[in-house]
C-alpha atoms as a PDB file:
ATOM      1  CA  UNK A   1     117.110   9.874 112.657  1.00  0.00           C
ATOM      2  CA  UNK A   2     115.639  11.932 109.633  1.00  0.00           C
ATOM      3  CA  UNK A   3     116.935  15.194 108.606  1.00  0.00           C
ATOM      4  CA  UNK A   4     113.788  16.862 108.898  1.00  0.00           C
ATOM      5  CA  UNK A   5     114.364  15.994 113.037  1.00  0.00           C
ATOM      6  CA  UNK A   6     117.779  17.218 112.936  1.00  0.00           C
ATOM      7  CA  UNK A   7     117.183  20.879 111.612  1.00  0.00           C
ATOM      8  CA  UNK A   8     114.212  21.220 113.794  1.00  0.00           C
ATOM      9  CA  UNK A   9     116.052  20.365 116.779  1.00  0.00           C
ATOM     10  CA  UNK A  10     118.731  22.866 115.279  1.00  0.00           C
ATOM     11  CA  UNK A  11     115.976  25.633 114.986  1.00  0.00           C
ATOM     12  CA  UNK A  12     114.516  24.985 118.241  1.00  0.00           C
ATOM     13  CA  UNK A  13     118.143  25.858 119.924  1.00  0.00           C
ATOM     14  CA  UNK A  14     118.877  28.389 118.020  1.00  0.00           C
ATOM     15  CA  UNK A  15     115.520  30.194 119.037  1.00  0.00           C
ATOM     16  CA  UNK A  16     116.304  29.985 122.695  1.00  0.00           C
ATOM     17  CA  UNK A  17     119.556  30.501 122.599  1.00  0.00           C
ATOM     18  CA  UNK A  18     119.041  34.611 122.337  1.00  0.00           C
ATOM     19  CA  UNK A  19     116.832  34.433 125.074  1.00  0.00           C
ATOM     20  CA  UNK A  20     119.700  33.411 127.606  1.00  0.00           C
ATOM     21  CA  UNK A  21     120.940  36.154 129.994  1.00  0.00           C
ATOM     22  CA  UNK A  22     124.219  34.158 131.506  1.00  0.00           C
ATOM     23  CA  UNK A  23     127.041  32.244 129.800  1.00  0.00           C
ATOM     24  CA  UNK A  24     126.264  29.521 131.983  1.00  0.00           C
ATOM     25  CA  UNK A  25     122.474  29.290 130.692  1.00  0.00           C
ATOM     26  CA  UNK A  26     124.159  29.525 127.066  1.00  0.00           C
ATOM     27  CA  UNK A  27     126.466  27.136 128.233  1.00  0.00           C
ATOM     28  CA  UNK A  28     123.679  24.576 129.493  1.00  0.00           C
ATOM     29  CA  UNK A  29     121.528  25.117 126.674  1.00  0.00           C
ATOM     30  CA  UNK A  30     124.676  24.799 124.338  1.00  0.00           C
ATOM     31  CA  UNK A  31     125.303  21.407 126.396  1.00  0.00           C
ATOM     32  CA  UNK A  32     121.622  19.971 125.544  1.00  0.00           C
ATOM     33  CA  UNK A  33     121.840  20.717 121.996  1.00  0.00           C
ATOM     34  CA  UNK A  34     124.979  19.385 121.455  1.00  0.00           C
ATOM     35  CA  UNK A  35     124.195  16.071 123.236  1.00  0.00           C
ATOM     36  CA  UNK A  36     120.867  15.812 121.604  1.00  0.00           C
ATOM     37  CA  UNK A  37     122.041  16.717 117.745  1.00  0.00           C
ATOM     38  CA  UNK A  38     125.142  14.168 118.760  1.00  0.00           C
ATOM     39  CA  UNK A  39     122.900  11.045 119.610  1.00  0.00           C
ATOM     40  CA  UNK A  40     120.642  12.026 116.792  1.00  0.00           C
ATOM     41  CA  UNK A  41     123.762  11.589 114.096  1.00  0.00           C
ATOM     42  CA  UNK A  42     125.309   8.431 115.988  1.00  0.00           C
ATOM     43  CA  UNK A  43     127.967  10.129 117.278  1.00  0.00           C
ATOM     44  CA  UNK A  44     129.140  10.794 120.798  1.00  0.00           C
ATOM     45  CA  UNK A  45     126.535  12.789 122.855  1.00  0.00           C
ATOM     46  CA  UNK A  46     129.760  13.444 125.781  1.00  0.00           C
ATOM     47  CA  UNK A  47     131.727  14.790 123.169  1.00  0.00           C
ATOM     48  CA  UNK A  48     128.427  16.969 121.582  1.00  0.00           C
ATOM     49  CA  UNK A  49     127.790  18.289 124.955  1.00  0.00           C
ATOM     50  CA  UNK A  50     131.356  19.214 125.584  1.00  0.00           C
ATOM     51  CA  UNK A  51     131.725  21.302 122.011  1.00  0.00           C
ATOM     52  CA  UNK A  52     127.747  22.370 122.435  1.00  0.00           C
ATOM     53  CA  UNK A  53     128.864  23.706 126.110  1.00  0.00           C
ATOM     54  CA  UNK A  54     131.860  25.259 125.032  1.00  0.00           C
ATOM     55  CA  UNK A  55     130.415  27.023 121.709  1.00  0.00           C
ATOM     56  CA  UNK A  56     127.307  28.434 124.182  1.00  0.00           C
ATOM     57  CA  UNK A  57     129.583  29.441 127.132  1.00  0.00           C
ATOM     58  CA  UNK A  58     131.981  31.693 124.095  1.00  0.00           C
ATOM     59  CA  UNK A  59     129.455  32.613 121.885  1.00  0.00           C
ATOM     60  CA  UNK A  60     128.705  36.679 122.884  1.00  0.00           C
ATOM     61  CA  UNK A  61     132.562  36.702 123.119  1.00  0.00           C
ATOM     62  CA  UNK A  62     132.840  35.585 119.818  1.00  0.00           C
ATOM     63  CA  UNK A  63     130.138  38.190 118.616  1.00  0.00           C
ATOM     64  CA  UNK A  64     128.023  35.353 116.899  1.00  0.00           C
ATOM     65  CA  UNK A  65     124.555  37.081 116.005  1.00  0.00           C
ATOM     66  CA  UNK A  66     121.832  35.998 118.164  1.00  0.00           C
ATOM     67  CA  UNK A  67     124.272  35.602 120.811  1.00  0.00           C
ATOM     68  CA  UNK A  68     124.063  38.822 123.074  1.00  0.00           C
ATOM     69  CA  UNK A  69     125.375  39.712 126.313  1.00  0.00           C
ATOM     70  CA  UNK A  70     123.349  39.677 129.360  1.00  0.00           C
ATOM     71  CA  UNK A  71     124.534  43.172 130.912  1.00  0.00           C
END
């Protein structure tokens, strides 16, 4: 898969991903991208979805910008 499909699947995440309220909906969404952007390098989409889940589920915890708390 080209480059160009990569980042704009990167983009498209990371657009949404502000917009969740819940760590599980930043945990699901986290999950997607992860399994997507994994299949789309040739590498395992289980294991993308399991670090994608895991890095949306932690990510207002871990005060990344664009990650914000939904209370």
């Amino acid at each position: 898969m080209s480059i160009t499909k990569i980042l704009t699947a990167v983009a498209l995440v990371a657009s949404v991903a502000g917009c969740m309220q819940t760590d599980g909906e930043r945990a699901l969404a986290g999950a997607a991208a992860g399994a997507i952007i994994a299949d789309a390098t040739d590498n395992n989409a289980l294991t993308g979805a399991a670090i994608g889940g895991l890095a949306g589920a932690t990510c207002d915890d871990l005060n990344i910008p664009g990650c914000r708390r939904g209370y």
